[in-house]
PDB file of N, CA and C in Angstrom:
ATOM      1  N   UNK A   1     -61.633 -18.427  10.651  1.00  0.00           N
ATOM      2  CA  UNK A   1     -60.406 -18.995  11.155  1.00  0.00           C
ATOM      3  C   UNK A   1     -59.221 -18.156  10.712  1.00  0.00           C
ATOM      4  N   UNK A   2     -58.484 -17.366  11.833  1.00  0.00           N
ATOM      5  CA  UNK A   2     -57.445 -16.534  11.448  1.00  0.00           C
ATOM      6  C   UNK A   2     -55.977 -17.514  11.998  1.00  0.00           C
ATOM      7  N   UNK A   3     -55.629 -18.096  10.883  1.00  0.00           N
ATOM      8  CA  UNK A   3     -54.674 -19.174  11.453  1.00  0.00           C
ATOM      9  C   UNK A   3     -53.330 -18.139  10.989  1.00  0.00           C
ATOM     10  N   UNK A   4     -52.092 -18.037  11.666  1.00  0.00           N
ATOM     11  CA  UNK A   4     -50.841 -17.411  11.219  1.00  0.00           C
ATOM     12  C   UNK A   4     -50.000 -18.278  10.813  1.00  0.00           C
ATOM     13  N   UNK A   5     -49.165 -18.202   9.676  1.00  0.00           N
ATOM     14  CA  UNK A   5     -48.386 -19.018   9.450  1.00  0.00           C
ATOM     15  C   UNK A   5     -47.116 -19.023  10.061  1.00  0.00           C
ATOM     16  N   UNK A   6     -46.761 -19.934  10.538  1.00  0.00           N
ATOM     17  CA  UNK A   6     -45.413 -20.483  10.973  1.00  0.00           C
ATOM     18  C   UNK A   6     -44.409 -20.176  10.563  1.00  0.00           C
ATOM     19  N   UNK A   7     -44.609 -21.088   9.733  1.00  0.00           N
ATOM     20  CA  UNK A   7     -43.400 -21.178   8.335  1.00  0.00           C
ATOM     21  C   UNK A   7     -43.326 -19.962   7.639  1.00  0.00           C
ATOM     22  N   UNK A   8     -41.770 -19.458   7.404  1.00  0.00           N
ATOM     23  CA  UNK A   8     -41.816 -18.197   6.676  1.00  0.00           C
ATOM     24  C   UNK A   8     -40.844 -18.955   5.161  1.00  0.00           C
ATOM     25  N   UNK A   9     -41.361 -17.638   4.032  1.00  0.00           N
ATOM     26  CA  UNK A   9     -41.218 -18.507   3.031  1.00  0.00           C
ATOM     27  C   UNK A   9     -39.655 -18.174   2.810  1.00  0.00           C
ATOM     28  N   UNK A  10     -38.882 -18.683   2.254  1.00  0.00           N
ATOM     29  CA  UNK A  10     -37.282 -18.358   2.301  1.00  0.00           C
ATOM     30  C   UNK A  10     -37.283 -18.109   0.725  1.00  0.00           C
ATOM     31  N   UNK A  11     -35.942 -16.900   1.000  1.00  0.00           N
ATOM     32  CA  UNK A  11     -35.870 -16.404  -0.810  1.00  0.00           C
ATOM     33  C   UNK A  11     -35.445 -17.078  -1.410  1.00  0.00           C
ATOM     34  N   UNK A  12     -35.386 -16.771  -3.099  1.00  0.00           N
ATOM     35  CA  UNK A  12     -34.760 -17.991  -3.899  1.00  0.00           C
ATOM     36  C   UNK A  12     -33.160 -17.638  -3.949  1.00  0.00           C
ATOM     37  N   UNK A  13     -32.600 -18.575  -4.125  1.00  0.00           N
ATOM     38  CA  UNK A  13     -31.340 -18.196  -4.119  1.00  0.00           C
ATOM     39  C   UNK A  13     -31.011 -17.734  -5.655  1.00  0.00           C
ATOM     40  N   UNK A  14     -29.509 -16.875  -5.708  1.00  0.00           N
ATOM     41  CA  UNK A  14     -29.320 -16.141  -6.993  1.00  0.00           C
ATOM     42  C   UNK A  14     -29.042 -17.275  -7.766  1.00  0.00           C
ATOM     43  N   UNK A  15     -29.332 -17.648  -9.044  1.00  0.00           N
ATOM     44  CA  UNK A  15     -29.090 -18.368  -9.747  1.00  0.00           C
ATOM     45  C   UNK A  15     -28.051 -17.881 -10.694  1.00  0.00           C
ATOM     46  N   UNK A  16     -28.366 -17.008 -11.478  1.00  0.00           N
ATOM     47  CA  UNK A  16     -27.949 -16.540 -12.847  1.00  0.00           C
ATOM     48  C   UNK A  16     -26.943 -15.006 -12.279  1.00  0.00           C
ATOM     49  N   UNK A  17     -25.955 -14.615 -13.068  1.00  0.00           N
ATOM     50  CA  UNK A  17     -25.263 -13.741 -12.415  1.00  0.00           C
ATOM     51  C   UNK A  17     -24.377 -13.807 -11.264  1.00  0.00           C
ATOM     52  N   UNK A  18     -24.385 -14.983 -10.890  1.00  0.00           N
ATOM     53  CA  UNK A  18     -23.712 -14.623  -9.041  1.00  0.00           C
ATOM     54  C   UNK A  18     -22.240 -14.893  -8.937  1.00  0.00           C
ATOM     55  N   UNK A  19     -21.508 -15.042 -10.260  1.00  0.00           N
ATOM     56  CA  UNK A  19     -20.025 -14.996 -10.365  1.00  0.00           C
ATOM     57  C   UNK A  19     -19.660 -13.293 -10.354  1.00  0.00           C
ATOM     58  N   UNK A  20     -20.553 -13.004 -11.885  1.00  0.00           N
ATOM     59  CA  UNK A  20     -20.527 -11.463 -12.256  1.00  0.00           C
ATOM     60  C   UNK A  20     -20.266 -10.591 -11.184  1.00  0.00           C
ATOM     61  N   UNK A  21     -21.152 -10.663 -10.158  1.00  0.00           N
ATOM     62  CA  UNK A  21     -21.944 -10.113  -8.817  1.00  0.00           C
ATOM     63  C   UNK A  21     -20.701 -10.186  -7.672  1.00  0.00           C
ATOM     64  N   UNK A  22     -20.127 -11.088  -7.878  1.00  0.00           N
ATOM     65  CA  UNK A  22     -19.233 -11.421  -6.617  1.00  0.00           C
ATOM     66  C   UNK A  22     -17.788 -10.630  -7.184  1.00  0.00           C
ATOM     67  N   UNK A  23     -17.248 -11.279  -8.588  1.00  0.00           N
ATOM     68  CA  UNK A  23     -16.607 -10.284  -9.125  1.00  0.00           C
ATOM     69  C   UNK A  23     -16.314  -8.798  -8.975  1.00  0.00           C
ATOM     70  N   UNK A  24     -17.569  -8.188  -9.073  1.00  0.00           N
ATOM     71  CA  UNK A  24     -17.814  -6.488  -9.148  1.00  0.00           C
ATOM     72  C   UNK A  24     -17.428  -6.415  -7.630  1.00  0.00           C
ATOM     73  N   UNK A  25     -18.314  -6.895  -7.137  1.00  0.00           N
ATOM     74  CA  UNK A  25     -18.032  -6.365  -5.657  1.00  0.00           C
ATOM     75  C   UNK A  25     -16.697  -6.643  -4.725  1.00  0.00           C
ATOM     76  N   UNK A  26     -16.253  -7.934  -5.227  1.00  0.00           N
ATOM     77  CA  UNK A  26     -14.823  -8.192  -5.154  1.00  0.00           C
ATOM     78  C   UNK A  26     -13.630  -6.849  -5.541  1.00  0.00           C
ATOM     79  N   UNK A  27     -14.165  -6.959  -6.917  1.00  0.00           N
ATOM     80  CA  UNK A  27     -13.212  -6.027  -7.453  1.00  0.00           C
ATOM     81  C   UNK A  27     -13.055  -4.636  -6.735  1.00  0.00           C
ATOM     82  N   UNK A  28     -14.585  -4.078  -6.271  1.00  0.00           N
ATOM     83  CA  UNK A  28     -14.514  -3.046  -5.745  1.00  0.00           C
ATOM     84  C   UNK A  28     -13.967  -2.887  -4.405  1.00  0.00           C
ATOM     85  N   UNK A  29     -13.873  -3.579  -3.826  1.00  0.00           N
ATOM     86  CA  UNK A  29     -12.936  -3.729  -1.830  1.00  0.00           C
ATOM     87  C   UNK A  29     -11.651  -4.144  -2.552  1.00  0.00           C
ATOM     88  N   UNK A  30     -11.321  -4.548  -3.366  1.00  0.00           N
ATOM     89  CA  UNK A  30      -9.556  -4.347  -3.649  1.00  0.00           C
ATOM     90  C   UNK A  30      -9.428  -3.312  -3.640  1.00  0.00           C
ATOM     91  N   UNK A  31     -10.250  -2.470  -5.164  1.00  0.00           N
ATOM     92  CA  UNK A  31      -9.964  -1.583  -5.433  1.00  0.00           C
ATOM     93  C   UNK A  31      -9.649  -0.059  -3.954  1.00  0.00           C
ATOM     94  N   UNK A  32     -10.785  -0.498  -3.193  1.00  0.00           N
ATOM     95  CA  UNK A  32     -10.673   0.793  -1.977  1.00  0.00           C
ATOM     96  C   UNK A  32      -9.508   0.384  -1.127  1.00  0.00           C
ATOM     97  N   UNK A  33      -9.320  -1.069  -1.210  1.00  0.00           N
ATOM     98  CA  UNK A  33      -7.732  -1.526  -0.336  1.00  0.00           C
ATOM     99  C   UNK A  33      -7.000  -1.187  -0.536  1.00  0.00           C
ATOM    100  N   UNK A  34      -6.842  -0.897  -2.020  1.00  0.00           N
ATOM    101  CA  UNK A  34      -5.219  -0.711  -2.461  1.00  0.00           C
ATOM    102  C   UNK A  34      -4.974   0.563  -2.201  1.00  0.00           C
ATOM    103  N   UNK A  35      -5.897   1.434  -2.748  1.00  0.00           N
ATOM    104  CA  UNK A  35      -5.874   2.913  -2.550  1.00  0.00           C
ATOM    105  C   UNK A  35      -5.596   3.028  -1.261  1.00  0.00           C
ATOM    106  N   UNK A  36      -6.492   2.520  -0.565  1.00  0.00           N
ATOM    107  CA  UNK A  36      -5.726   3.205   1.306  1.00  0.00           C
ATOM    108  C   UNK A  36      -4.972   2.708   1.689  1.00  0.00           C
ATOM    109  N   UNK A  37      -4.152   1.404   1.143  1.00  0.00           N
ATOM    110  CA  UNK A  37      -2.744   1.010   1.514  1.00  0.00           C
ATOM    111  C   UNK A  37      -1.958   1.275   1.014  1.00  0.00           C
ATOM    112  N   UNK A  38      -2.282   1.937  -0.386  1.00  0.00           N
ATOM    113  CA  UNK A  38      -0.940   3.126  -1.094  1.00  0.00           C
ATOM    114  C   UNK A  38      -0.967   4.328  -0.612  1.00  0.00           C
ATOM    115  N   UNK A  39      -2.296   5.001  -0.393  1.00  0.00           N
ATOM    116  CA  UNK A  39      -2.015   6.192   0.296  1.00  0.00           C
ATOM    117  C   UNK A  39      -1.001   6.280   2.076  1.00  0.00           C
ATOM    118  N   UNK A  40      -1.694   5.122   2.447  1.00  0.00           N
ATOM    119  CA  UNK A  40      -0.398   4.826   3.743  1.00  0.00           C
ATOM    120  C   UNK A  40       0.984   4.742   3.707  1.00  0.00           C
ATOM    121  N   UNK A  41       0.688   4.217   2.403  1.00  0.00           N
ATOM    122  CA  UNK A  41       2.459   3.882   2.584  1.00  0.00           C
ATOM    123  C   UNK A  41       3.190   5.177   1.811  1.00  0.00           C
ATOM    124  N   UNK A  42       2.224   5.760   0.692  1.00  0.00           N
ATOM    125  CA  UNK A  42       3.222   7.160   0.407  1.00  0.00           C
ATOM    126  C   UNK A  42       3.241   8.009   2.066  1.00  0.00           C
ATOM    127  N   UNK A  43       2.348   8.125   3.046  1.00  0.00           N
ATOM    128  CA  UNK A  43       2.520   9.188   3.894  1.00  0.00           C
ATOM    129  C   UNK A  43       3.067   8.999   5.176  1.00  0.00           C
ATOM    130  N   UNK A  44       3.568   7.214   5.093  1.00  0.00           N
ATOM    131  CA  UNK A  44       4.117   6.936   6.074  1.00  0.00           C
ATOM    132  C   UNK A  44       5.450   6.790   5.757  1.00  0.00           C
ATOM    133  N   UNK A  45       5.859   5.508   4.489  1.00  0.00           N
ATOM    134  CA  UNK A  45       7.166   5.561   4.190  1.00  0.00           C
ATOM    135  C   UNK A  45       7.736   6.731   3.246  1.00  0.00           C
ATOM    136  N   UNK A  46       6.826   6.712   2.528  1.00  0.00           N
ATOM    137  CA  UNK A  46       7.763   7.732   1.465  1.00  0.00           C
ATOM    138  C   UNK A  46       8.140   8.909   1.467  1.00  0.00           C
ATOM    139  N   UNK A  47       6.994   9.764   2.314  1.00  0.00           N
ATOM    140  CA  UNK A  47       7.178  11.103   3.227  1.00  0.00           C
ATOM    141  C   UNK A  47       8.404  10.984   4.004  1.00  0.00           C
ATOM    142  N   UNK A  48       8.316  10.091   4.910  1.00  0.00           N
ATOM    143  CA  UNK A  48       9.894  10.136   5.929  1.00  0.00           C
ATOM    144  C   UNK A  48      11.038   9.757   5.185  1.00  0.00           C
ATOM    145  N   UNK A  49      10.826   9.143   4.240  1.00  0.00           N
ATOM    146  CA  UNK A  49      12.078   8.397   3.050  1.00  0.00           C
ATOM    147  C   UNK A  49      12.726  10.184   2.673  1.00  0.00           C
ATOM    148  N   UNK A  50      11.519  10.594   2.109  1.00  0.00           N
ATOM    149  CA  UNK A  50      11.924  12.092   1.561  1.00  0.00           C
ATOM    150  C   UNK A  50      12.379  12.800   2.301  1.00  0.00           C
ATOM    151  N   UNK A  51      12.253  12.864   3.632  1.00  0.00           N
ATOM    152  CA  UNK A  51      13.007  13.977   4.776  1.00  0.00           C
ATOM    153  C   UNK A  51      14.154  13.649   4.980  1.00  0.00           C
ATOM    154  N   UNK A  52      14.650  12.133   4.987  1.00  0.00           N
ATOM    155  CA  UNK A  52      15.621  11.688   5.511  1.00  0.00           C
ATOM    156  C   UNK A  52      16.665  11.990   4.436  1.00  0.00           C
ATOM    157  N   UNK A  53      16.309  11.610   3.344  1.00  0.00           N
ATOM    158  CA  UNK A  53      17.345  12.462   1.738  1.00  0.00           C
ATOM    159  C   UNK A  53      17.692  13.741   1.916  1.00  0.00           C
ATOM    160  N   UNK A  54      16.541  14.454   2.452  1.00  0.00           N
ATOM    161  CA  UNK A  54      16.766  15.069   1.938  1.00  0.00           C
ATOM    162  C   UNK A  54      17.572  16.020   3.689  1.00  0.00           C
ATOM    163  N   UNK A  55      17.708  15.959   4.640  1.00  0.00           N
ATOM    164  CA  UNK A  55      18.759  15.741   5.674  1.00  0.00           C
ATOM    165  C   UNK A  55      20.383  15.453   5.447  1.00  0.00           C
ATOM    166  N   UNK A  56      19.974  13.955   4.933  1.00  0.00           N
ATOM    167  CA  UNK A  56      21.719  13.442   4.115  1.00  0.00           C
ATOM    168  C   UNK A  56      22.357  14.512   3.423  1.00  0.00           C
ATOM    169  N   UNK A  57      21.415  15.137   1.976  1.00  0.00           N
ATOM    170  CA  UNK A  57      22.294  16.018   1.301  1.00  0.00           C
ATOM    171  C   UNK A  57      22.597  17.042   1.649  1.00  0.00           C
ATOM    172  N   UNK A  58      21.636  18.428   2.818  1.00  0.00           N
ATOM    173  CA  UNK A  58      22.108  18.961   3.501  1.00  0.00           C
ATOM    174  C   UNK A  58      23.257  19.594   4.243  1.00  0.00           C
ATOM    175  N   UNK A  59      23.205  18.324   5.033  1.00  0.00           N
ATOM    176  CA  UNK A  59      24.326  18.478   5.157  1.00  0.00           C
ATOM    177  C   UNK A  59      25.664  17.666   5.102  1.00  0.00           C
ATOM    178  N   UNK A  60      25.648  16.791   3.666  1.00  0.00           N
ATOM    179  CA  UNK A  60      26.803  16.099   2.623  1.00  0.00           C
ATOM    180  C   UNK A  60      28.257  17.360   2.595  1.00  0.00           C
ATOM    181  N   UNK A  61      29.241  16.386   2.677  1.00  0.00           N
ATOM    182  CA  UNK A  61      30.022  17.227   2.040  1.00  0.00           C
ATOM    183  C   UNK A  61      31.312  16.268   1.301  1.00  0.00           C
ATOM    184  N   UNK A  62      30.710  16.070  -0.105  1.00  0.00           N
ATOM    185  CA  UNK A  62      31.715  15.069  -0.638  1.00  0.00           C
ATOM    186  C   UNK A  62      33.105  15.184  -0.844  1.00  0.00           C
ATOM    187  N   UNK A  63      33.667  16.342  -0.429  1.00  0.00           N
ATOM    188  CA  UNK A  63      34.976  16.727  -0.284  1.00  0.00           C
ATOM    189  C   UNK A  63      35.660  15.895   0.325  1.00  0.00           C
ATOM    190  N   UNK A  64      34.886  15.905   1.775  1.00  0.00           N
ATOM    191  CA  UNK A  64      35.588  15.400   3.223  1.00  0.00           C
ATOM    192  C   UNK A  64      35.027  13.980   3.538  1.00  0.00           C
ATOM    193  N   UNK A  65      34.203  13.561   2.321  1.00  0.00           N
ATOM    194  CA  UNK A  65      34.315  11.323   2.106  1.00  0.00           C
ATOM    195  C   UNK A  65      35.197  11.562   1.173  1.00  0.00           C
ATOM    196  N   UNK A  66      35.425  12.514   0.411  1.00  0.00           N
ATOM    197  CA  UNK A  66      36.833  12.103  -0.642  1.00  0.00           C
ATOM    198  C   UNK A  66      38.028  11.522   0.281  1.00  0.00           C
ATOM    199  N   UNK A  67      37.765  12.444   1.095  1.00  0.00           N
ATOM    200  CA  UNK A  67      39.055  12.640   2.147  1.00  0.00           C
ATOM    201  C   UNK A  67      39.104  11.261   2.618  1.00  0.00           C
ATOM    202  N   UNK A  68      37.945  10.765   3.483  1.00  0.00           N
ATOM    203  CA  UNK A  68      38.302  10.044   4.413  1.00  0.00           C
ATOM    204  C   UNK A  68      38.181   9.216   3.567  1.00  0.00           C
ATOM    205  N   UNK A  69      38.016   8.466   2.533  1.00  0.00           N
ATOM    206  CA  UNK A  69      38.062   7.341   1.924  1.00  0.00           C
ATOM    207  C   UNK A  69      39.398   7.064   0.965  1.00  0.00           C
ATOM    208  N   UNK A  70      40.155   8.088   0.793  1.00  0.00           N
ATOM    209  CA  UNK A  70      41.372   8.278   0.329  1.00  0.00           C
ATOM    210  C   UNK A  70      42.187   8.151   1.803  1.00  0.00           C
ATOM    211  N   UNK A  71      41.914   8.514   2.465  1.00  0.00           N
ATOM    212  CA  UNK A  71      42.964   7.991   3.663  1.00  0.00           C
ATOM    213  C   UNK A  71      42.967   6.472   4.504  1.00  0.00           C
ATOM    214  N   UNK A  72      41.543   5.865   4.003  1.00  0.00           N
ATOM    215  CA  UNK A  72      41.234   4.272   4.243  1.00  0.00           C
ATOM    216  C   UNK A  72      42.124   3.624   3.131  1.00  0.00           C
ATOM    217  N   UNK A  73      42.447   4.324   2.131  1.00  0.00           N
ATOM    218  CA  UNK A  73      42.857   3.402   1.071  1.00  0.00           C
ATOM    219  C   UNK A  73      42.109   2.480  -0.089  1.00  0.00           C
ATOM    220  N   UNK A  74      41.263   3.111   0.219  1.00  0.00           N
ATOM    221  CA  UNK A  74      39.716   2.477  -0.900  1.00  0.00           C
ATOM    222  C   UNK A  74      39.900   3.048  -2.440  1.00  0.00           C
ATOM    223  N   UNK A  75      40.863   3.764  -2.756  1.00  0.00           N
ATOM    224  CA  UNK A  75      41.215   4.054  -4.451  1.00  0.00           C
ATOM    225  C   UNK A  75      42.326   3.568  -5.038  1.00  0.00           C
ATOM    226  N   UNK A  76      42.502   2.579  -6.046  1.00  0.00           N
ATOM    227  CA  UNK A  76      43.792   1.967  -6.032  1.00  0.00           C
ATOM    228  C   UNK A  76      44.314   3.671  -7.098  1.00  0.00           C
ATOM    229  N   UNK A  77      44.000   4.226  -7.674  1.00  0.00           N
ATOM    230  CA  UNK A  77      44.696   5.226  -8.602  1.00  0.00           C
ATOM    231  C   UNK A  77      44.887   6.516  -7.609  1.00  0.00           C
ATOM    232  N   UNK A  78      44.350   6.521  -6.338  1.00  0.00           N
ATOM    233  CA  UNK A  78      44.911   8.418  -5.686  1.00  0.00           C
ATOM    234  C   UNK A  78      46.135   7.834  -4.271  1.00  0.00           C
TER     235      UNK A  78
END
């Protein structure tokens, strides 16, 4: 009699460890999150943050806001 069984046997569930376990692996998908959402944001914001400074000082010329802010009247002493 070659009878097949039906029923398949189901695993045991984790008993011991399965905070530890969830922890680690937790910890580890933050850990790769953060990294590729800091690396985004240095090469998205902070890269263009840096061009844009560095544009402003370029071509700054604090002479001629001396000027125009002395002719608004924005210094009570000039």
């Amino acid at each position: 009699m070659a009878e097949e069984k039906a029923v398949s046997t189901a695993t045991k569930p984790q008993m011991r460890g399965l905070l530890n376990s969830s922890i680690k692996r937790n910890l580890y998908v933050s850990l790769v999150f953060a990294g590729i959402v800091g690396f985004a944001f240095k090469q998205f914001i902070g890269t263009e943050r840096k061009k844009r400074y560095a544009e402003f000082y370029r071509t700054y010329d604090a002479e001629k806001e001396f000027e125009e802010m002395k002719k608004k009247g924005l210094f009570q002493s000039c």
